[in-house]
Protein backbone atom coordinates (compact mmCIF):
# COMPACT_ATOMS: atom_id res chain seq x y z
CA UNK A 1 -41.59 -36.98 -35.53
CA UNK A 2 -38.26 -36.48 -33.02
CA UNK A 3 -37.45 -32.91 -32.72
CA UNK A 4 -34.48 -33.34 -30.35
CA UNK A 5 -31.18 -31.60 -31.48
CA UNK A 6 -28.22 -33.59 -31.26
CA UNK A 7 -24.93 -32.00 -30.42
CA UNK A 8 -21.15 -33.08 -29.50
CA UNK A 9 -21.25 -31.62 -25.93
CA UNK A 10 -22.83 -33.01 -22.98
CA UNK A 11 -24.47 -30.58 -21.10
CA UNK A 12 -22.74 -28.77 -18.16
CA UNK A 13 -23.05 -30.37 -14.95
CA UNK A 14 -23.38 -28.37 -11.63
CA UNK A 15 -21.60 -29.59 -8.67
CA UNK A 16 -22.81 -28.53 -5.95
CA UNK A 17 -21.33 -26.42 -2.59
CA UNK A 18 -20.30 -29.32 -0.36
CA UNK A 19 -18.60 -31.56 -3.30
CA UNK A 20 -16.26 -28.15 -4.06
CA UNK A 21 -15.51 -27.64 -0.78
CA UNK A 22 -14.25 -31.48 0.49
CA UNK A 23 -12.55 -31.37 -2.58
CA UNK A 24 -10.84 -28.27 -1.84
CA UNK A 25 -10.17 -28.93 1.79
CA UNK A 26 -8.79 -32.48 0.71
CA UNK A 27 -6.34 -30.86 -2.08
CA UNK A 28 -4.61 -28.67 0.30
CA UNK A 29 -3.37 -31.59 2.58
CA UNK A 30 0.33 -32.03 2.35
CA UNK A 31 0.71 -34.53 0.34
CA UNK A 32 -2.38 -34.91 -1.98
CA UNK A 33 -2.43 -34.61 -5.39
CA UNK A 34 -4.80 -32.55 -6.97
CA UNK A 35 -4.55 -34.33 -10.50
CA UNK A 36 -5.24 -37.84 -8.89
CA UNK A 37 -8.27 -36.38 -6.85
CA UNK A 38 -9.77 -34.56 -9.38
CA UNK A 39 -9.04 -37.79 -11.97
CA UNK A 40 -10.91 -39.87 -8.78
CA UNK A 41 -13.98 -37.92 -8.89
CA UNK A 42 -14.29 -37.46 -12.50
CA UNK A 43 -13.72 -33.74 -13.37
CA UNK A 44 -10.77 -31.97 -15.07
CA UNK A 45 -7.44 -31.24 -12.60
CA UNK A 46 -8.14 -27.48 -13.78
CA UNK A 47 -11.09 -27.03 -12.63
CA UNK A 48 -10.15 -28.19 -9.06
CA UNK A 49 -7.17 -26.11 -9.04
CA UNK A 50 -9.81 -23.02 -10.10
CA UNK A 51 -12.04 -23.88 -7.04
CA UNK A 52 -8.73 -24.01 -4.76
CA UNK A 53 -7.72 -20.53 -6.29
CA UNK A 54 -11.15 -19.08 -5.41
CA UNK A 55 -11.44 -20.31 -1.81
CA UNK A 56 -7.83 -19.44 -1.24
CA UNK A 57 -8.37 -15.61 -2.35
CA UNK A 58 -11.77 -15.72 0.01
CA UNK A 59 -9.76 -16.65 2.68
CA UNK A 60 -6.94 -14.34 2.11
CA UNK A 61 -9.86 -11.32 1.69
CA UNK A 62 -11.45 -12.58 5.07
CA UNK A 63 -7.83 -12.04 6.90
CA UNK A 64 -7.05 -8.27 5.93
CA UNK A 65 -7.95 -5.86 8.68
CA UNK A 66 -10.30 -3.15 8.31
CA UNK A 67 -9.20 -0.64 6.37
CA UNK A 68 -8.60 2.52 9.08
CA UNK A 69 -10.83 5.27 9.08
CA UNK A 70 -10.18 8.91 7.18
CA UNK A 71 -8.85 11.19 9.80
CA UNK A 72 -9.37 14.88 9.01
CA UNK A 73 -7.56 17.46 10.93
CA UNK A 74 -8.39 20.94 11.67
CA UNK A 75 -6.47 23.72 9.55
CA UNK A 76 -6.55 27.04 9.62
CA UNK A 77 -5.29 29.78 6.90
CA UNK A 78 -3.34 32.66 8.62
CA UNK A 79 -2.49 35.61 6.74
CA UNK A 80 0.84 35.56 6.45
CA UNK A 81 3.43 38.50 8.23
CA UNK A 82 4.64 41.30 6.22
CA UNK A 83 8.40 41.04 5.52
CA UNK A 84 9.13 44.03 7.29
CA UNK A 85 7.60 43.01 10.89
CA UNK A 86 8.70 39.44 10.50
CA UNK A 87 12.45 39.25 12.69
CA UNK A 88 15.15 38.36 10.38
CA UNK A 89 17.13 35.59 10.23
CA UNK A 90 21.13 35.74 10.49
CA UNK A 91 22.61 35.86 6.59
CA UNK A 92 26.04 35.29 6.07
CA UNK A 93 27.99 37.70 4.00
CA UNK A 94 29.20 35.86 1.91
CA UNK A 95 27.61 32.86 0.20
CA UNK A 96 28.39 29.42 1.70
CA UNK A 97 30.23 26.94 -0.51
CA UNK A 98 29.17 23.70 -1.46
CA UNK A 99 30.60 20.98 -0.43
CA UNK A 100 29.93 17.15 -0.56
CA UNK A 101 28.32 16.84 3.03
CA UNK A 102 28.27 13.95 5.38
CA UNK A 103 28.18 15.32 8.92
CA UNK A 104 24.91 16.61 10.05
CA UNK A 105 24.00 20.07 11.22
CA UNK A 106 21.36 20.66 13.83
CA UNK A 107 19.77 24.01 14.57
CA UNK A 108 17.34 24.07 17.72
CA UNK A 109 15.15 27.45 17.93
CA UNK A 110 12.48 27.16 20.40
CA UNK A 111 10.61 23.96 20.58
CA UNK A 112 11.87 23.20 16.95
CA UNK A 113 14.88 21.45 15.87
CA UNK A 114 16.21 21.51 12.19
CA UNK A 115 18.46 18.56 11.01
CA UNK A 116 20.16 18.63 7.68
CA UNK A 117 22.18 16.00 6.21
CA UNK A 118 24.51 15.91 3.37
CA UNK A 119 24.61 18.55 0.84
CA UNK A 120 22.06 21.61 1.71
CA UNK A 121 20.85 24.35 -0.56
CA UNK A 122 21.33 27.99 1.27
CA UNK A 123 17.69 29.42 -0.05
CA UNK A 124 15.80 25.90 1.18
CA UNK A 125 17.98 26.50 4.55
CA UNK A 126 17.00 29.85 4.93
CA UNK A 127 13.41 30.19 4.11
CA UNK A 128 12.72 27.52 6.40
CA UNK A 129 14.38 28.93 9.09
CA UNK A 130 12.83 32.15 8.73
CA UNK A 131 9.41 30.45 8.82
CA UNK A 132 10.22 28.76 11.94
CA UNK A 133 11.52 32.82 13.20
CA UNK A 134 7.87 33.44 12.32
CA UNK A 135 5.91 31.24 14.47
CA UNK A 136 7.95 31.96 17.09
C-alpha cells in the first residue's frame, strides 16, 4: 500500500549563500535587470529584490559609526543664598514696556555674557541676572 500524501505545492527549495549573493552583486550593476535575472535562474523577481533589500540594510548597518559613549559629568547641589545676603540686581522703577524687538541686547557681568533677542519677558530677564549676581 502507498502512503505518500500528495499535495499542490512543491516543496521549498533552499538556495544556498553563494547563489544569493552573485545574484545580488549581479542585480546592482547599472544596467541589469533584476526581473530578467531572476526569470534566468528560475526564481520569482520578488524574491531577488528581498535578498537585495537584506544585503543592502547589512551594508548600510555595517557603515554607521559607533554609537559615542555616555558621558557623565560631575554635579554638585549647593544650598542656595538667602535673599537677604544675595547683592541685588538693578530694578527699574517703573515696568519696561513691551515692544516687538529686533535689535539685540547684551549684558556682560564677569566672565558671563547675556544676549537677548527679540521680545524679552522682565521676570525671565531678571531672575537670570540675579543668578548670575550670585555666582559671582
Amino acid at each position: 500500500m502507498d502512503k505518500r500524501v500528495i499535495t499542490d505545492r512543491a516543496p521549498r527549495r533552499r538556495h544556498s549563500a553563494a547563489l544569493k549573493r552573485e545574484l545580488v552583486e549581479r542585480s546592482l550593476q547599472p544596467g541589469a535587470s533584476v526581473a530578467a535575472l531572476a526569470q534566468e535562474h528560475g526564481i520569482n523577481a520578488n524574491l531577488l529584490f528581498n535578498w537585495r533589500r537584506l544585503h543592502l540594510e547589512r551594508q548600510a548597518a555595517a557603515q554607521l559609526p559607533a554609537e559615542p559613549a555616555t558621558v557623565l559629568l560631575p554635579v554638585t547641589v549647593e544650598e542656595p543664598i538667602a535673599a537677604s545676603a544675595a547683592p541685588h540686581a538693578c530694578a527699574p522703577a517703573t515696568p519696561m514696556p513691551r515692544r516687538a524687538g529686533t535689535g539685540v541686547i547684551e549684558v556682560e557681568i564677569g566672565a558671563a555674557l547675556v544676549r537677548l533677542r527679540g521680545v524679552v519677558d522682565e521676570a525671565s530677564v531678571r531672575s537670570v541676572l540675579q543668578a548670575l549676581l550670585e555666582l559671582r
